[in-house]
N, C-alpha and C. Protein backbone atom coordinates (compact mmCIF):
# COMPACT_ATOMS: atom_id res chain seq x y z
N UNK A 1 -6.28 -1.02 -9.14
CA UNK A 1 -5.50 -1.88 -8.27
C UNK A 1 -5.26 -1.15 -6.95
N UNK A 2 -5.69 -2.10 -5.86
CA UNK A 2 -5.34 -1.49 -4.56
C UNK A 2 -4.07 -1.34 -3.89
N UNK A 3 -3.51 -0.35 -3.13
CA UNK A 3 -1.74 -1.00 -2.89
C UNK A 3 -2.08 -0.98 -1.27
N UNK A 4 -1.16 -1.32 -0.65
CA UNK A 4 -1.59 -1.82 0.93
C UNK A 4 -0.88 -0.39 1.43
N UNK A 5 -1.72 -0.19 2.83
CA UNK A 5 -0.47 1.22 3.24
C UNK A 5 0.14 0.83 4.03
N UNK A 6 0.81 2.03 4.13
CA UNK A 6 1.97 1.84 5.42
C UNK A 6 2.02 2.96 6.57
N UNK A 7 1.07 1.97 7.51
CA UNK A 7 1.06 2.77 8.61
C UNK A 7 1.96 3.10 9.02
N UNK A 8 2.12 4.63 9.56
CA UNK A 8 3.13 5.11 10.57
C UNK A 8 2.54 5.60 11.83
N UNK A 9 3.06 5.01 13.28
CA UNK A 9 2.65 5.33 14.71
C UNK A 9 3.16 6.97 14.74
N UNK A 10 1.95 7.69 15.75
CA UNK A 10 2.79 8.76 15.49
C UNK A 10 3.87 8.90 16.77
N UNK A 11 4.88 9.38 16.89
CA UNK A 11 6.18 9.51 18.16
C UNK A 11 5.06 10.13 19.39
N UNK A 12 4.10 10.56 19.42
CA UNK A 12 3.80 11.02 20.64
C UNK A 12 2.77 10.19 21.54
N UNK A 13 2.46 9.66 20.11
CA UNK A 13 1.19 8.55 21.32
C UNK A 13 1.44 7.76 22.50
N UNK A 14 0.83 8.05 23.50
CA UNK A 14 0.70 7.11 24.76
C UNK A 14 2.04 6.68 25.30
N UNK A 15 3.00 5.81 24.88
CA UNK A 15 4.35 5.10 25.04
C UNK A 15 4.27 4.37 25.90
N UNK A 16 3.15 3.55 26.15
CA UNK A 16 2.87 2.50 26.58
C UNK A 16 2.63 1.34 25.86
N UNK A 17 2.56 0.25 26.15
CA UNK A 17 2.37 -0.90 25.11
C UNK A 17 1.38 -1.36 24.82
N UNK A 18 0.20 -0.46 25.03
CA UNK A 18 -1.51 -0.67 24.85
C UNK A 18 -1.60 0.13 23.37
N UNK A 19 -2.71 -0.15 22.47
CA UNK A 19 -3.09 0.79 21.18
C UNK A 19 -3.87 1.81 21.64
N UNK A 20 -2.47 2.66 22.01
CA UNK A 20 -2.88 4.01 22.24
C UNK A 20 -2.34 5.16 21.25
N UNK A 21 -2.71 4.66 20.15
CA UNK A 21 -1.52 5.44 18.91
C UNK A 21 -2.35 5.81 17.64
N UNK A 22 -1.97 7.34 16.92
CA UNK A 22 -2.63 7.60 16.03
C UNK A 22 -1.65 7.28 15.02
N UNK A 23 -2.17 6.89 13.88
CA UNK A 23 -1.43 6.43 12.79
C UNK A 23 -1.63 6.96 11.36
N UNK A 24 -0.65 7.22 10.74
CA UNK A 24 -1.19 7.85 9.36
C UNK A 24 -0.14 7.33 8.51
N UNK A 25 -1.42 7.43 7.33
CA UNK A 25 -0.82 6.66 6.30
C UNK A 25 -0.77 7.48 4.69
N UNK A 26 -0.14 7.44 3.90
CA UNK A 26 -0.09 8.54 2.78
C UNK A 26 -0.53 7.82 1.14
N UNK A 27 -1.33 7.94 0.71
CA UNK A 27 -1.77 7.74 -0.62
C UNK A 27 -1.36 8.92 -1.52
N UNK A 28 -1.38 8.36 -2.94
CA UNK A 28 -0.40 9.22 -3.85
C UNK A 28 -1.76 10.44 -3.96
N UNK A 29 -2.73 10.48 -3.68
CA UNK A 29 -3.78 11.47 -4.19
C UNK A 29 -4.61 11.75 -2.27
N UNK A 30 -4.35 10.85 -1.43
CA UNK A 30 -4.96 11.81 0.37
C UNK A 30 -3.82 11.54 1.17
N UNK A 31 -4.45 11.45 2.53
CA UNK A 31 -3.71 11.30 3.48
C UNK A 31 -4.82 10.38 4.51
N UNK A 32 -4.65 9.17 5.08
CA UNK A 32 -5.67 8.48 6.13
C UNK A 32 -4.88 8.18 7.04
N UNK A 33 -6.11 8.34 7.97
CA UNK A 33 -5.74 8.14 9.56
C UNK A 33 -6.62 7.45 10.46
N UNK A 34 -6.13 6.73 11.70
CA UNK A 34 -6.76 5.95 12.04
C UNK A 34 -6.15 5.80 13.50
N UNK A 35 -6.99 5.36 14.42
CA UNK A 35 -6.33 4.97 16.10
C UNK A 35 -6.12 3.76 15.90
N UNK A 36 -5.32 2.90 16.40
CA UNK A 36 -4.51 1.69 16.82
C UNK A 36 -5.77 0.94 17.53
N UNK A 37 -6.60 1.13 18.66
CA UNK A 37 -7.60 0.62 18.76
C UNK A 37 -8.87 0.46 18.55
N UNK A 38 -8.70 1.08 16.61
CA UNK A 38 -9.71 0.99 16.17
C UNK A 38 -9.56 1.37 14.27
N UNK A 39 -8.59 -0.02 14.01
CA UNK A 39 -7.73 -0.12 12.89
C UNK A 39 -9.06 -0.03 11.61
N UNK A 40 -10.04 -0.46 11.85
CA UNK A 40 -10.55 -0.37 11.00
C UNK A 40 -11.39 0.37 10.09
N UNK A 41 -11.33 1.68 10.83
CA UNK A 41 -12.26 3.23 11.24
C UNK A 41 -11.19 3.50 10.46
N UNK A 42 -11.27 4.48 9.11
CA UNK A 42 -9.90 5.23 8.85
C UNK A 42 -10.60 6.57 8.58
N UNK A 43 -10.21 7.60 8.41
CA UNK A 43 -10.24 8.95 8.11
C UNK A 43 -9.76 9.65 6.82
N UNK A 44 -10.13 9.61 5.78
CA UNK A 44 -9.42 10.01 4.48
C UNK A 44 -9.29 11.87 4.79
N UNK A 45 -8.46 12.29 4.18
CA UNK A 45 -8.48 13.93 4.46
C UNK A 45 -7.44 14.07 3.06
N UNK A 46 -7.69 15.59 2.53
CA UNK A 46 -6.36 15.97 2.19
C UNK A 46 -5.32 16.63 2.77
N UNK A 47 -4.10 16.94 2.45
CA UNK A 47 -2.90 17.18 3.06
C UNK A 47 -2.94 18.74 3.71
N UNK A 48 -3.71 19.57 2.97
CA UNK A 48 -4.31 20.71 3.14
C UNK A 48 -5.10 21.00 4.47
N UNK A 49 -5.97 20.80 4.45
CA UNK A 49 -6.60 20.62 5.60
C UNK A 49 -6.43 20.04 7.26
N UNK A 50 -5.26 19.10 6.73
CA UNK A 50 -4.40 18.32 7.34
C UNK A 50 -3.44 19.39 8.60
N UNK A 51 -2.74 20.06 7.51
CA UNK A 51 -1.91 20.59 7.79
C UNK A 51 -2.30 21.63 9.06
N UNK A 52 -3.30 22.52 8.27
CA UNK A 52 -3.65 23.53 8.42
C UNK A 52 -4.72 23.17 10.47
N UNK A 53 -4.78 21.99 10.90
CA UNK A 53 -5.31 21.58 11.57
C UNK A 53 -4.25 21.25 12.57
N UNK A 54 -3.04 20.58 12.12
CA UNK A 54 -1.38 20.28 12.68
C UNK A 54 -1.26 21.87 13.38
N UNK A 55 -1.19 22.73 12.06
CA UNK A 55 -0.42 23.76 12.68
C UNK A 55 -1.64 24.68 13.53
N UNK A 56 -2.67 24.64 13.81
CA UNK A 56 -3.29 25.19 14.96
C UNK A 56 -3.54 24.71 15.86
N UNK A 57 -3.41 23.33 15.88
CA UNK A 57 -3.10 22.54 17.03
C UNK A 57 -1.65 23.20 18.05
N UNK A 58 -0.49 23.13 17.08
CA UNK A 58 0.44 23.24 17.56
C UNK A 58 1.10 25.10 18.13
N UNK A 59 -0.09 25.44 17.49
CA UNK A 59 0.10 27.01 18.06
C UNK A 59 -0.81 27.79 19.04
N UNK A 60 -1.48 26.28 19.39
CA UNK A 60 -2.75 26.46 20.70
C UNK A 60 -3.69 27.35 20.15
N UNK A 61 -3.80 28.19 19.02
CA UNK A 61 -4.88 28.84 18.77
C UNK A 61 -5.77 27.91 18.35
N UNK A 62 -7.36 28.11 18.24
CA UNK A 62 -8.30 27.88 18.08
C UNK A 62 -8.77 27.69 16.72
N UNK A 63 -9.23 26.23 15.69
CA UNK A 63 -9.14 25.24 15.29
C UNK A 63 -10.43 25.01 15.18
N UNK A 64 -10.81 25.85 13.95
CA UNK A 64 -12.15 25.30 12.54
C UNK A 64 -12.20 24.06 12.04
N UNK A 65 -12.89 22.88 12.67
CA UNK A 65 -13.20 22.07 11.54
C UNK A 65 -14.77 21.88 11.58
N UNK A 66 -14.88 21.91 9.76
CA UNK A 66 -15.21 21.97 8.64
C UNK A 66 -16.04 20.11 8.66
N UNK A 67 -16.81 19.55 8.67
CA UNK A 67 -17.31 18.56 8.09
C UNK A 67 -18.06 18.48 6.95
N UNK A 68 -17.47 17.98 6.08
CA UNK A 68 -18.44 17.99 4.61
C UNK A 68 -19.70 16.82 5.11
N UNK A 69 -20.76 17.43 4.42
CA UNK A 69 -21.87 17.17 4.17
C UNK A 69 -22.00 15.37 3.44
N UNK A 70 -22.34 14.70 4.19
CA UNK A 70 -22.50 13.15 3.83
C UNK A 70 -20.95 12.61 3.95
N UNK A 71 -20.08 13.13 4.57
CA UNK A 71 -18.63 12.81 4.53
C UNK A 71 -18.80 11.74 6.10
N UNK A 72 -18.21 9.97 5.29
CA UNK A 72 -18.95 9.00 6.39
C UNK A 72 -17.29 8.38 6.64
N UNK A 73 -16.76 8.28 7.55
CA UNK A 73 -15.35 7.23 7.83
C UNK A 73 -15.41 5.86 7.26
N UNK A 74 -14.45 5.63 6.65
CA UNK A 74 -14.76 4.22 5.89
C UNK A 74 -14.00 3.26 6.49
């Protein structure tokens, strides 16, 4: 059984009234994400990887990502 998510805008996007907003949403087993003008593109990830991408973002250091092999946006 499928359950519907619940997008959350994130506080920093754009703050204009155009879909200029990243959104994430939390499943009991990933984490998906998706832009506002382009709802239908989502990004599955785990929370791990997630994170670990948040916090080098946010410490301006320099930021490994990793693409798995046949890994397609659904």
């Amino acid at each position: 059984m499928e359950h519907a998510l619940n997008w959350q805008k994130s506080t920093f996007s754009g703050g204009g009234e155009g879909n200029t907003c990243v959104e994430v949403a939390a499943t009991p087993t990933a984490v998906q994400l998706r832009e506002s003008d382009s709802p239908a593109v989502e990004l599955t990830t785990d929370i791990a990887p997630l994170a670990h991408l948040i916090r080098g973002l946010k410490s301006g250091s320099a930021v490994r990502v990793r693409v798995c092999p046949g890994a397609t946006p659904r």
